[in-house]
PDB file of N, CA and C in Angstrom:
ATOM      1  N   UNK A   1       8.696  32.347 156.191  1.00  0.00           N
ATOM      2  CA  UNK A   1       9.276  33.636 156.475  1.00  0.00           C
ATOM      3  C   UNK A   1      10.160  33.574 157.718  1.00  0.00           C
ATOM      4  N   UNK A   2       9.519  33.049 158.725  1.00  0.00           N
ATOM      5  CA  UNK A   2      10.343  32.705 160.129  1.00  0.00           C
ATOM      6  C   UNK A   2      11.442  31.878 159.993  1.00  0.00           C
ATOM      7  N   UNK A   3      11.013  31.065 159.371  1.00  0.00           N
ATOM      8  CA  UNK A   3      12.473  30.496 158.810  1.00  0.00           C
ATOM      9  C   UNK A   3      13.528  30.603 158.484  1.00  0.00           C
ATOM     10  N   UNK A   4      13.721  32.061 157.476  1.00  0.00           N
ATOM     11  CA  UNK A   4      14.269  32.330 156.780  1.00  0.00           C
ATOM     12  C   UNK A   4      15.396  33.532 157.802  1.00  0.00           C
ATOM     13  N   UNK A   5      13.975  34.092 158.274  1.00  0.00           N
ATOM     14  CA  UNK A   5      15.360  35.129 159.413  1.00  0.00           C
ATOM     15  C   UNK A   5      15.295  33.968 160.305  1.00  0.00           C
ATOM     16  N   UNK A   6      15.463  32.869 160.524  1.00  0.00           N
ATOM     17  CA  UNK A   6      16.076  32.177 161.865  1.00  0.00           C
ATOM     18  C   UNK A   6      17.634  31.587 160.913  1.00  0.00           C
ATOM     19  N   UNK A   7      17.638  31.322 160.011  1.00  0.00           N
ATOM     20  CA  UNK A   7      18.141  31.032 159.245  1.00  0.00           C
ATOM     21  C   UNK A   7      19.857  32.260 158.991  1.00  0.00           C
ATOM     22  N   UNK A   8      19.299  33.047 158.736  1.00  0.00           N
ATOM     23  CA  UNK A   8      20.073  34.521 158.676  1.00  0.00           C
ATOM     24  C   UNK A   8      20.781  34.449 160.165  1.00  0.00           C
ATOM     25  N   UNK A   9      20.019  34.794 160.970  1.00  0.00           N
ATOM     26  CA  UNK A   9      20.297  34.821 162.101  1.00  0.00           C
ATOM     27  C   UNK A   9      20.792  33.801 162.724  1.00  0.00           C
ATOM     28  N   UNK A  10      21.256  32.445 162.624  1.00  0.00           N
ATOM     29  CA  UNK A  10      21.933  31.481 163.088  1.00  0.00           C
ATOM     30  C   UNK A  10      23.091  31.778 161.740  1.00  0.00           C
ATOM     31  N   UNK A  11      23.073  32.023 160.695  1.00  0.00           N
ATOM     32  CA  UNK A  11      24.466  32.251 159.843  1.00  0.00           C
ATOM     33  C   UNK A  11      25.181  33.226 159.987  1.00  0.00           C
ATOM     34  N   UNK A  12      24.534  33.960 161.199  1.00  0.00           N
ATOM     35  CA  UNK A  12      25.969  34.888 160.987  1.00  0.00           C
ATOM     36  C   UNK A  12      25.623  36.067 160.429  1.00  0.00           C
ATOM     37  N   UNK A  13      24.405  36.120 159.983  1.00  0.00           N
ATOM     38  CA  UNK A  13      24.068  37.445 158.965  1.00  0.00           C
ATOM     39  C   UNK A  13      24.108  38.814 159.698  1.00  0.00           C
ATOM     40  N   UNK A  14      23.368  38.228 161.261  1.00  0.00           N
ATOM     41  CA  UNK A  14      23.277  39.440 161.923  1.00  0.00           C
ATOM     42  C   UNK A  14      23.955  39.630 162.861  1.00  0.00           C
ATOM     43  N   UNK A  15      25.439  39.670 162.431  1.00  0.00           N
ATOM     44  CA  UNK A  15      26.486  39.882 163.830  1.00  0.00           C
ATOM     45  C   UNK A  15      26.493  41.191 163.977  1.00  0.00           C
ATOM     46  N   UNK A  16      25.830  42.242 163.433  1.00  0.00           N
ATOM     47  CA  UNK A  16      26.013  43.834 164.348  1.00  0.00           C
ATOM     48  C   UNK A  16      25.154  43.296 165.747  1.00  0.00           C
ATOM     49  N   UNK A  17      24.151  42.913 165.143  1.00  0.00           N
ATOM     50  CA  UNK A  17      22.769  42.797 166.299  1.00  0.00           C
ATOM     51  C   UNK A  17      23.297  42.278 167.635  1.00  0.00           C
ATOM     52  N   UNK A  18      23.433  42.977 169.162  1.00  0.00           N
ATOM     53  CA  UNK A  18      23.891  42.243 169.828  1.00  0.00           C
ATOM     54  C   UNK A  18      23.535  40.777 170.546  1.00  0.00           C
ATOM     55  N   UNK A  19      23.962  39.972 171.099  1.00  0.00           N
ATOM     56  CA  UNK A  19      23.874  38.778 171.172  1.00  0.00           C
ATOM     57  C   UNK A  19      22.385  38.601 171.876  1.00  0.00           C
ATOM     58  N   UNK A  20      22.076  39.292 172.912  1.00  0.00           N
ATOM     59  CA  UNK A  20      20.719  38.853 173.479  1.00  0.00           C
ATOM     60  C   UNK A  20      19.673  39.233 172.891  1.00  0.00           C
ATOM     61  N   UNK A  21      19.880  40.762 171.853  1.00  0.00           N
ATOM     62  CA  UNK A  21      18.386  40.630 171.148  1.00  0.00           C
ATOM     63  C   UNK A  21      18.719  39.777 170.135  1.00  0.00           C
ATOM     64  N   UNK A  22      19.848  38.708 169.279  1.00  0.00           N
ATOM     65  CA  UNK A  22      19.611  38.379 168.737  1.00  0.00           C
ATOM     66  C   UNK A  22      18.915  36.432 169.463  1.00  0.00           C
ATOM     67  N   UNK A  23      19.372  36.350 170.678  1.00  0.00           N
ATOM     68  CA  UNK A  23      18.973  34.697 171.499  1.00  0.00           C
ATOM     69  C   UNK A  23      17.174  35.688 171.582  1.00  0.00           C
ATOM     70  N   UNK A  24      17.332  36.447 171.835  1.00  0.00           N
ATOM     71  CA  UNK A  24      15.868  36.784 171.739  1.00  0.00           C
ATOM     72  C   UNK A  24      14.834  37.057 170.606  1.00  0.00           C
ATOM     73  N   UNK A  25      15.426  37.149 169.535  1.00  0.00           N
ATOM     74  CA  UNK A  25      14.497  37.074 168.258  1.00  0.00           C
ATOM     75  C   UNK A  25      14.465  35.256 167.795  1.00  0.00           C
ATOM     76  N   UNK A  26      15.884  34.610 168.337  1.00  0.00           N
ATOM     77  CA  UNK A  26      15.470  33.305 167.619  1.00  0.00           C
ATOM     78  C   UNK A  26      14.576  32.435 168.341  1.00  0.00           C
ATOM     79  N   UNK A  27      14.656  33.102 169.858  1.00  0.00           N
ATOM     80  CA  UNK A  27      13.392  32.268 170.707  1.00  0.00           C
ATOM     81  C   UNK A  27      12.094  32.467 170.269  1.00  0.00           C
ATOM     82  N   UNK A  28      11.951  33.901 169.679  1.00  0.00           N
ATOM     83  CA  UNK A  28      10.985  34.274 169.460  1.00  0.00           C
ATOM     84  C   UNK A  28      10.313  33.144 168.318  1.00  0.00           C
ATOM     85  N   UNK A  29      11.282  33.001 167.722  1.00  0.00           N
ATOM     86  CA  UNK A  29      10.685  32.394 165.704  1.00  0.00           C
ATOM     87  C   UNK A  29      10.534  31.449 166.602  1.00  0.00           C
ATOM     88  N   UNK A  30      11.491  30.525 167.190  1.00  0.00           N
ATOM     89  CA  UNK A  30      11.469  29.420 167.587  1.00  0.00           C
ATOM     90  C   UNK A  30       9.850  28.899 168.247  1.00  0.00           C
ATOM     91  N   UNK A  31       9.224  29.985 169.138  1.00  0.00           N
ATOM     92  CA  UNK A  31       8.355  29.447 169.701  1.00  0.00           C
ATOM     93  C   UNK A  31       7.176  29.971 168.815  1.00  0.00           C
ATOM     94  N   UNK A  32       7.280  30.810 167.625  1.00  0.00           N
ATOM     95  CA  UNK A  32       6.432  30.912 167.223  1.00  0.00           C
ATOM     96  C   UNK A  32       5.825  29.895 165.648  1.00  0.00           C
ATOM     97  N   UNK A  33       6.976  28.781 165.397  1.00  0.00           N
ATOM     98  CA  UNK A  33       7.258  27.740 164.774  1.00  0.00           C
ATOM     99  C   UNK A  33       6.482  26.623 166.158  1.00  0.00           C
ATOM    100  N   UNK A  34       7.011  26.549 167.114  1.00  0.00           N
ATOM    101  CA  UNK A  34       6.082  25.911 167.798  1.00  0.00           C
ATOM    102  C   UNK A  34       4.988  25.752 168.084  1.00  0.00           C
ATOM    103  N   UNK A  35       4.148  26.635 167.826  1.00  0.00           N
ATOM    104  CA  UNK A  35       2.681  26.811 168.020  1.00  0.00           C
ATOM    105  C   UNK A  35       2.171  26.757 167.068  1.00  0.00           C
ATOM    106  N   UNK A  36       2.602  26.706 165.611  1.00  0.00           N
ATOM    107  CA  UNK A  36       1.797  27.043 164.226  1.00  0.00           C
ATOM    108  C   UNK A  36       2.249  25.037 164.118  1.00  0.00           C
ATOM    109  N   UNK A  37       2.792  24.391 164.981  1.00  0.00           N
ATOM    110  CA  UNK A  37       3.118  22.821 164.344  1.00  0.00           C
ATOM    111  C   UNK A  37       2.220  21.974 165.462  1.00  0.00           C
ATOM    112  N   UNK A  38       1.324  22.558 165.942  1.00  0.00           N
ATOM    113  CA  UNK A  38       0.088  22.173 166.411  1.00  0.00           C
ATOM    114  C   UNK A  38      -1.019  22.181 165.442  1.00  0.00           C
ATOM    115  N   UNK A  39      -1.471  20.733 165.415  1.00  0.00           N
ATOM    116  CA  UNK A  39      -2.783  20.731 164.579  1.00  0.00           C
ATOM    117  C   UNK A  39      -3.759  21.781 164.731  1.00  0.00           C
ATOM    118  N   UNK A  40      -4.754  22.008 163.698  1.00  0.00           N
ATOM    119  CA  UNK A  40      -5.739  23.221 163.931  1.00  0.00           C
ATOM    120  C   UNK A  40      -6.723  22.412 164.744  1.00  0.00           C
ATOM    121  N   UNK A  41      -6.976  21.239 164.659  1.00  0.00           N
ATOM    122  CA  UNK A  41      -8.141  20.692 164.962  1.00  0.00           C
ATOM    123  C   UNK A  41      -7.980  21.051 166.536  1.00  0.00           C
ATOM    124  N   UNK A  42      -6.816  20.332 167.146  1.00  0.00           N
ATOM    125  CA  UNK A  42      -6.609  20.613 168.861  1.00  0.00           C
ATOM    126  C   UNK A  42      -7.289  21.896 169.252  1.00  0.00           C
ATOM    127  N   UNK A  43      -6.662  22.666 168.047  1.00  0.00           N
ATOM    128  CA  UNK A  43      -6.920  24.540 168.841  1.00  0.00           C
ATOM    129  C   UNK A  43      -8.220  24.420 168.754  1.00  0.00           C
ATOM    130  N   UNK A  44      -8.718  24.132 167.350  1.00  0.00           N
ATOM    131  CA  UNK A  44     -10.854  24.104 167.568  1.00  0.00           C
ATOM    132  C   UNK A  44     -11.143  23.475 168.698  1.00  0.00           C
ATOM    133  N   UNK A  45     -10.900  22.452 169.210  1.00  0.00           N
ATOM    134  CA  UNK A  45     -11.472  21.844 170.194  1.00  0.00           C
ATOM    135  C   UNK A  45     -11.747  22.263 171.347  1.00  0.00           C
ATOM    136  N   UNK A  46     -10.491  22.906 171.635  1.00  0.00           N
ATOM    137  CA  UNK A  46     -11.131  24.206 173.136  1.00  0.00           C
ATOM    138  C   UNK A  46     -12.396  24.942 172.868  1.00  0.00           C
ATOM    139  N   UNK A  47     -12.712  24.972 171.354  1.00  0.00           N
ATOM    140  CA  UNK A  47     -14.363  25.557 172.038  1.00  0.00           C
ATOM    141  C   UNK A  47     -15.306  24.767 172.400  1.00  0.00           C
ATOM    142  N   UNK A  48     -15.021  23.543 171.848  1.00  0.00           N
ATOM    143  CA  UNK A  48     -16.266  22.793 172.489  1.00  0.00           C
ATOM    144  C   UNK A  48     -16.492  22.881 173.875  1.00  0.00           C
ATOM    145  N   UNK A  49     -15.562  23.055 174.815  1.00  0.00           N
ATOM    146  CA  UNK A  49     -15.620  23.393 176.356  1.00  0.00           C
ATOM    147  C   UNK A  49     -16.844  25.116 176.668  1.00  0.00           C
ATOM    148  N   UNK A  50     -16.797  25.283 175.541  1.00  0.00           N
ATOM    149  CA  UNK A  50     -17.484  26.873 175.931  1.00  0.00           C
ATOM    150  C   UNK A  50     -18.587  26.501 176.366  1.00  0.00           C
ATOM    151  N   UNK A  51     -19.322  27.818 176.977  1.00  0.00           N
ATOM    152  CA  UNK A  51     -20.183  27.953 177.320  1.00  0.00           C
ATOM    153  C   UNK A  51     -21.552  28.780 176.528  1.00  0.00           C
ATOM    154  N   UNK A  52     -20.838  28.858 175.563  1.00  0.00           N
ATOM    155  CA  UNK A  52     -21.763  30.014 174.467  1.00  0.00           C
ATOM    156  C   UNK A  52     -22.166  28.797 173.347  1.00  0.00           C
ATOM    157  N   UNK A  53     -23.216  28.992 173.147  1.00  0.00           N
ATOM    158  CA  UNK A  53     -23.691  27.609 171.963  1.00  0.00           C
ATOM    159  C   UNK A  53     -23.583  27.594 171.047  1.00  0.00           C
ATOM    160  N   UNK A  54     -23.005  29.422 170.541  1.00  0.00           N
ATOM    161  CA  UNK A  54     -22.762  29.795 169.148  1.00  0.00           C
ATOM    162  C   UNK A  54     -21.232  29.118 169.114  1.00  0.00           C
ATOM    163  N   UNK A  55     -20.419  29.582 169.827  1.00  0.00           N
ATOM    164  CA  UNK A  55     -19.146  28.644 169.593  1.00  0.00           C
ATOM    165  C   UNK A  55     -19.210  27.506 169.881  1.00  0.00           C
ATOM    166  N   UNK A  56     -19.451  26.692 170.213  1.00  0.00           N
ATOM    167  CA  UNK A  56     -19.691  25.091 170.517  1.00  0.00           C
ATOM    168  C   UNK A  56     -20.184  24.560 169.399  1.00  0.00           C
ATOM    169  N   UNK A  57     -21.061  25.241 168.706  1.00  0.00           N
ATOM    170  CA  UNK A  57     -21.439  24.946 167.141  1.00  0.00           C
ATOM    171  C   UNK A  57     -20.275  24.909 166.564  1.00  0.00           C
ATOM    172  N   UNK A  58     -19.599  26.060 165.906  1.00  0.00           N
ATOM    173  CA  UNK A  58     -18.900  26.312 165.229  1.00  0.00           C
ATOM    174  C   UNK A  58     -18.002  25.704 165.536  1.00  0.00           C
ATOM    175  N   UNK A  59     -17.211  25.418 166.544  1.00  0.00           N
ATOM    176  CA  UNK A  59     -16.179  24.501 166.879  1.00  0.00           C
ATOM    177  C   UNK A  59     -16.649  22.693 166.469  1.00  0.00           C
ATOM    178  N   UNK A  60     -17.754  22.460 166.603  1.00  0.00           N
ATOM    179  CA  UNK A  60     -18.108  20.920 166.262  1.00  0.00           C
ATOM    180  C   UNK A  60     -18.006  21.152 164.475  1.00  0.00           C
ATOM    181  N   UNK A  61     -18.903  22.029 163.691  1.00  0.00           N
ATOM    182  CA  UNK A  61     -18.871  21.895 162.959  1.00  0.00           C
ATOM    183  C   UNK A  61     -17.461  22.250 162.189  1.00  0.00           C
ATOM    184  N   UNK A  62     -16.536  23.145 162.665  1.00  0.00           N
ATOM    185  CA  UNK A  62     -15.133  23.048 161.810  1.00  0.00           C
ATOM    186  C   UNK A  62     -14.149  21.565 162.022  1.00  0.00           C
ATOM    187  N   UNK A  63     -14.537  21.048 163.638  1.00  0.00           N
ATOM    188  CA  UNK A  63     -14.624  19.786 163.476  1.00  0.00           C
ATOM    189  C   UNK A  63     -14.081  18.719 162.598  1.00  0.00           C
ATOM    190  N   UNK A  64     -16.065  19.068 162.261  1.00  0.00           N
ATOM    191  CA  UNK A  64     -16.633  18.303 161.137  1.00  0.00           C
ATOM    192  C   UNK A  64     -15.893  17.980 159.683  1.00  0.00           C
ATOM    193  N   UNK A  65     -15.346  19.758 159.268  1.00  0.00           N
ATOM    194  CA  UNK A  65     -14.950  19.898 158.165  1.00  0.00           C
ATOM    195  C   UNK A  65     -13.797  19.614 157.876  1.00  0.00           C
ATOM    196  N   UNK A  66     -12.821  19.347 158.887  1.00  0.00           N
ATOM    197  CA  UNK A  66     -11.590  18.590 158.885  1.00  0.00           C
ATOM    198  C   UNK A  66     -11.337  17.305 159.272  1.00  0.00           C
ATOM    199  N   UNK A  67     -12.200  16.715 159.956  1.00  0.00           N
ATOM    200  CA  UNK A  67     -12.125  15.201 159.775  1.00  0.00           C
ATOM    201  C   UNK A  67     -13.206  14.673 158.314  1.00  0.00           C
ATOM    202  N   UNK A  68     -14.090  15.644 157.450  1.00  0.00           N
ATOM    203  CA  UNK A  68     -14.174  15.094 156.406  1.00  0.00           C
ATOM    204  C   UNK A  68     -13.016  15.029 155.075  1.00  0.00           C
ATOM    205  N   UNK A  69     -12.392  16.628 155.340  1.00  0.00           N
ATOM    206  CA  UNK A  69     -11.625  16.772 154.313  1.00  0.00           C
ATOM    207  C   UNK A  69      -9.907  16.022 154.688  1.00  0.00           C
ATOM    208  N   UNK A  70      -9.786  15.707 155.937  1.00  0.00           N
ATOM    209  CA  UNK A  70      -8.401  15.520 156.042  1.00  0.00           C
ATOM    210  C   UNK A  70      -8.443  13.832 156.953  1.00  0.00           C
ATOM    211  N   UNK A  71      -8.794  12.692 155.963  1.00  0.00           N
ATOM    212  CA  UNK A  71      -9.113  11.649 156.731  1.00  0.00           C
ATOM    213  C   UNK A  71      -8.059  10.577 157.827  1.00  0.00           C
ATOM    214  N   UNK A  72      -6.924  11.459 157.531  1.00  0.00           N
ATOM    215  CA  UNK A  72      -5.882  11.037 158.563  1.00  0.00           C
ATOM    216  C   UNK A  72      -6.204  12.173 159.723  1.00  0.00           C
ATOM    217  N   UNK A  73      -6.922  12.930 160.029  1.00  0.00           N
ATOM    218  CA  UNK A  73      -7.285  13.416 161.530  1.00  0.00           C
ATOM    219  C   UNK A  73      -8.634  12.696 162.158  1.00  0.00           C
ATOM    220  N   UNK A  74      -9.692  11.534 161.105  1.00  0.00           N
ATOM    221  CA  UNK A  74     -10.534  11.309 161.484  1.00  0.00           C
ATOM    222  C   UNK A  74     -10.672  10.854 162.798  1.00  0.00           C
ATOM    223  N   UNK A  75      -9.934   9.489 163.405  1.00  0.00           N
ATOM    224  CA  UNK A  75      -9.555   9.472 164.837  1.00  0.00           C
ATOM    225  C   UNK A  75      -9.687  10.254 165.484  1.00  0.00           C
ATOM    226  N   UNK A  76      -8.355  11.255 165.679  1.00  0.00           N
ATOM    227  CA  UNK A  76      -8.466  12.154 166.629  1.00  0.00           C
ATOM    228  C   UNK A  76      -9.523  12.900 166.807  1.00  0.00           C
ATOM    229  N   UNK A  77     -10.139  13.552 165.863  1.00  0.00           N
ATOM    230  CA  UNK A  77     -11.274  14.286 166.090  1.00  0.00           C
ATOM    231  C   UNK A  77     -12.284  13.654 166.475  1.00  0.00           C
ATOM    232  N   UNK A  78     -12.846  12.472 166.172  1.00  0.00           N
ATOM    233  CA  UNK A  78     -13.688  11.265 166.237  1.00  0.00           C
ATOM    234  C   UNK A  78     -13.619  10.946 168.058  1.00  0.00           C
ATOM    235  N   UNK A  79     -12.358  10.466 168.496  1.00  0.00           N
ATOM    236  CA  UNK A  79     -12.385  10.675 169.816  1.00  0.00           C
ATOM    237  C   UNK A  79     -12.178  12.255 170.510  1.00  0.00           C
ATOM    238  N   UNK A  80     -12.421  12.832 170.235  1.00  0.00           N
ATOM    239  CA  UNK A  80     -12.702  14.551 171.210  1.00  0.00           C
ATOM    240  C   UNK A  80     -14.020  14.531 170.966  1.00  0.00           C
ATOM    241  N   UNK A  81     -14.482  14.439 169.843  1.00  0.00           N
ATOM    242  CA  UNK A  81     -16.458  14.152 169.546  1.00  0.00           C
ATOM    243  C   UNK A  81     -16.802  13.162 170.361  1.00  0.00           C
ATOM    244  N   UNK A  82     -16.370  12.057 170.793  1.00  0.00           N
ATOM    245  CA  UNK A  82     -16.807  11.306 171.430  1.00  0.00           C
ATOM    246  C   UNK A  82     -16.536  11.384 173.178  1.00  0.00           C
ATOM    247  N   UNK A  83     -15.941  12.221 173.586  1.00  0.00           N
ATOM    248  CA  UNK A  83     -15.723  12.318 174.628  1.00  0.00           C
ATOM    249  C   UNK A  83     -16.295  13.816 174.990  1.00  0.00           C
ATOM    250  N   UNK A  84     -16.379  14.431 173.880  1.00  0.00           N
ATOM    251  CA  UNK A  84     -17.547  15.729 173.990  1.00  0.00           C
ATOM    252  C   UNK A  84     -19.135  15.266 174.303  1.00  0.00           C
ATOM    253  N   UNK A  85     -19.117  14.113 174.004  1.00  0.00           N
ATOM    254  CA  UNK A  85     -20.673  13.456 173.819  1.00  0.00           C
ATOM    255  C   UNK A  85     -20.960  12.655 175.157  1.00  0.00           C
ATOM    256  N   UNK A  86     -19.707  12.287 175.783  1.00  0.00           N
ATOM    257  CA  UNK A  86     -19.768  12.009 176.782  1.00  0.00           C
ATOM    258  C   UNK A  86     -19.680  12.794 178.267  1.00  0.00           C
ATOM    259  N   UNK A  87     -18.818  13.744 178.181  1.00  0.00           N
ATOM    260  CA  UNK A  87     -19.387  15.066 178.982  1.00  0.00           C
ATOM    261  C   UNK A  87     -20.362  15.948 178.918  1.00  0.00           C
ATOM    262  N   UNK A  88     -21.031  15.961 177.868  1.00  0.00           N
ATOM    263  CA  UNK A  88     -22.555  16.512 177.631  1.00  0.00           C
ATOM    264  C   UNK A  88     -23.611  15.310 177.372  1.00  0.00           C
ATOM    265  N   UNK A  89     -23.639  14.228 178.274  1.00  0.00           N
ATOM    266  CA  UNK A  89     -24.885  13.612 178.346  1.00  0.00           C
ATOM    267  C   UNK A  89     -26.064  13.852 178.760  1.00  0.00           C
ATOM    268  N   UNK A  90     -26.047  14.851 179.159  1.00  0.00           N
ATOM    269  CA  UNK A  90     -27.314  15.645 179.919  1.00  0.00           C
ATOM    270  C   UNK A  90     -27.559  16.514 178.708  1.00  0.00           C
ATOM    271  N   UNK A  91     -26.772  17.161 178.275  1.00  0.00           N
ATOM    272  CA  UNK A  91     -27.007  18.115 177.159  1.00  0.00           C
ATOM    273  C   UNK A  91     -27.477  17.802 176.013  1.00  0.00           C
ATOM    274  N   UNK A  92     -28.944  17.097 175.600  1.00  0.00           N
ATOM    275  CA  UNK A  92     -29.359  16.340 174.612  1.00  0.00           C
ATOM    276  C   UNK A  92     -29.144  17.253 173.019  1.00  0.00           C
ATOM    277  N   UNK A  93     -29.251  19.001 173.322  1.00  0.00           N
ATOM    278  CA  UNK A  93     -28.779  19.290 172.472  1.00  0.00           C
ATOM    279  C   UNK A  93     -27.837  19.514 171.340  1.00  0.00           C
ATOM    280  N   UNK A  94     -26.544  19.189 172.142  1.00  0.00           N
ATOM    281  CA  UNK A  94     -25.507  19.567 172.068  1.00  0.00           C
ATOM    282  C   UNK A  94     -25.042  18.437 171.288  1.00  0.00           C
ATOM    283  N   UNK A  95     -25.616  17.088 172.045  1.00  0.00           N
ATOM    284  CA  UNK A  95     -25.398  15.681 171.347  1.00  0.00           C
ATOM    285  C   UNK A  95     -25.934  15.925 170.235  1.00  0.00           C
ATOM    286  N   UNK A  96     -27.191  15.956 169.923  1.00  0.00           N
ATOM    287  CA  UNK A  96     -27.829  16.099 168.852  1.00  0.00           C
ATOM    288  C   UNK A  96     -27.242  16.700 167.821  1.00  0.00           C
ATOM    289  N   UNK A  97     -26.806  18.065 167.980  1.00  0.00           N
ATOM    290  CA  UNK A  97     -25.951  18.759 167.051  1.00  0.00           C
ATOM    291  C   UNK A  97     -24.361  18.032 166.743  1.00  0.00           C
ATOM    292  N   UNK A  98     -23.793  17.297 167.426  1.00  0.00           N
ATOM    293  CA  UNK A  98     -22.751  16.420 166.953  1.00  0.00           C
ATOM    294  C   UNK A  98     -23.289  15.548 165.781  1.00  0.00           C
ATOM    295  N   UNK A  99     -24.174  15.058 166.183  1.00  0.00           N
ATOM    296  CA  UNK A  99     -24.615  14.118 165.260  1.00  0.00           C
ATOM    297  C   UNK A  99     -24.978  14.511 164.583  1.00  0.00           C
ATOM    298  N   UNK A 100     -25.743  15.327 164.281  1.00  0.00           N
ATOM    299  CA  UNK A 100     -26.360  15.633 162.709  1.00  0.00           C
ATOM    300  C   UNK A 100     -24.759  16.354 161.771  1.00  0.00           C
ATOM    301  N   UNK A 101     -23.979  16.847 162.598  1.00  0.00           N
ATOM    302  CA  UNK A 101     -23.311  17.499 161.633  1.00  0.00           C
ATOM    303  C   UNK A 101     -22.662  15.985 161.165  1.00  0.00           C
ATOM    304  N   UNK A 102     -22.117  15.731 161.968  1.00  0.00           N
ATOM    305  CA  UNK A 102     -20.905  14.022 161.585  1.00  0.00           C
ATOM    306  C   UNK A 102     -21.982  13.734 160.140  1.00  0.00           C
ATOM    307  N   UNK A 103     -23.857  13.580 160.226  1.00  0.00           N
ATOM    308  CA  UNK A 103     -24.050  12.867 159.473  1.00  0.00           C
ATOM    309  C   UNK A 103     -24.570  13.991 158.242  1.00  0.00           C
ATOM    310  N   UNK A 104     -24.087  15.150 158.238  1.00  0.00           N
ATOM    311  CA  UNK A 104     -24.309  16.074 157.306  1.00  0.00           C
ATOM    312  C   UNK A 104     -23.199  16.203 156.223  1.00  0.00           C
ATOM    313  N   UNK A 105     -21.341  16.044 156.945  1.00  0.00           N
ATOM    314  CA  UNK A 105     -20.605  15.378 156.491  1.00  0.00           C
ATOM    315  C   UNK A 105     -20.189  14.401 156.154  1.00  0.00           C
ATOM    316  N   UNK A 106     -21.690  13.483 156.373  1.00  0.00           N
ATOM    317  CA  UNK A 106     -21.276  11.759 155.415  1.00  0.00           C
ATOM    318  C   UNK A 106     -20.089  11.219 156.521  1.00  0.00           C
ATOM    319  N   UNK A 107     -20.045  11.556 157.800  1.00  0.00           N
ATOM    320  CA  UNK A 107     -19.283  10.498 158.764  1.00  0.00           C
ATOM    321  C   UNK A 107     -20.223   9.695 159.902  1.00  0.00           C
ATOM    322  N   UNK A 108     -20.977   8.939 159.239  1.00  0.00           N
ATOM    323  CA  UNK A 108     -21.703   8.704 159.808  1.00  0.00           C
ATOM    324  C   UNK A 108     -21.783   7.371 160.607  1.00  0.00           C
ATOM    325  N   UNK A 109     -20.079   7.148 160.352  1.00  0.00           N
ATOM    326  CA  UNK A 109     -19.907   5.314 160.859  1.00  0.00           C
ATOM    327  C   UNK A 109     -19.638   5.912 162.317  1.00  0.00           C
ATOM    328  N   UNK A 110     -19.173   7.132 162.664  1.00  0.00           N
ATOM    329  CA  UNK A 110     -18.527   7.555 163.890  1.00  0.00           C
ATOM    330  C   UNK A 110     -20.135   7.426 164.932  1.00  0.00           C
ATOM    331  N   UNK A 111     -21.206   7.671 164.354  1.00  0.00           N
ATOM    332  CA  UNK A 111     -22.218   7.721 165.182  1.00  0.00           C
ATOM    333  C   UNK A 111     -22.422   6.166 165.677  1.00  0.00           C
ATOM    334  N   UNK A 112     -22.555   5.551 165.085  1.00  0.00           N
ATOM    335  CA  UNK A 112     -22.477   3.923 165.215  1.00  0.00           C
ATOM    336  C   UNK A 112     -22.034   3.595 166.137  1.00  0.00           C
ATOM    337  N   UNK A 113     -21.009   3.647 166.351  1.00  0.00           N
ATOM    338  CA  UNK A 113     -20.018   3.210 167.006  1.00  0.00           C
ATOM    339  C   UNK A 113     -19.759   3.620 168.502  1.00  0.00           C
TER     340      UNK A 113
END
């Protein structure tokens, strides 16, 4: 959709519109094309930093569900799990719950390792 009026709007479509709301609607698409071409996984990952255990779950386990279903993010996610596991070494729970999910989704070479 953003596309399409950035599209319009760089052809010429909208020459009534004057020039700065129109540099200002294409910044707009522009940066809002920028933020949707960020992986989802990155954005989940800021919850693992929380402090609430209900999101720290849910963030490991959506995780989970995209390094099972999308095995070209396994890496990346694989190292943020692993460096989540390493800033919560004290937090035996928290570890614990990494692991069981990795091995609830059948990724269970990541624990190994």
């Amino acid at each position: 959709m953003f596309e399409k009026i950035y599209q319009k709007i760089s052809s010429g479509f909208a020459k009534s519109v004057p020039s700065d709301h129109k540099n200002n609607l294409i910044k707009l698409v522009q940066n809002h094309q920028n933020k949707h071409n960020i992986p989802t996984y990155q954005t989940i990952a800021c919850d693992l930093l929380s402090n609430k255990q209900q999101v720290f779950e849910a963030a490991v386990y959506e995780l989970c569900v995209i390094a099972h279903m999308k095995p070209h993010y396994q890496k990346p996610i694989f190292e943020i799990l692993s460096s989540c596991i390493a800033q919560y070494k004290n937090d035996l729970n928290r570890i614990q719950y990494i692991k069981n999910m990795l091995s609830y989704h059948h990724l269970d070479e990541f624990i190994h390792n």
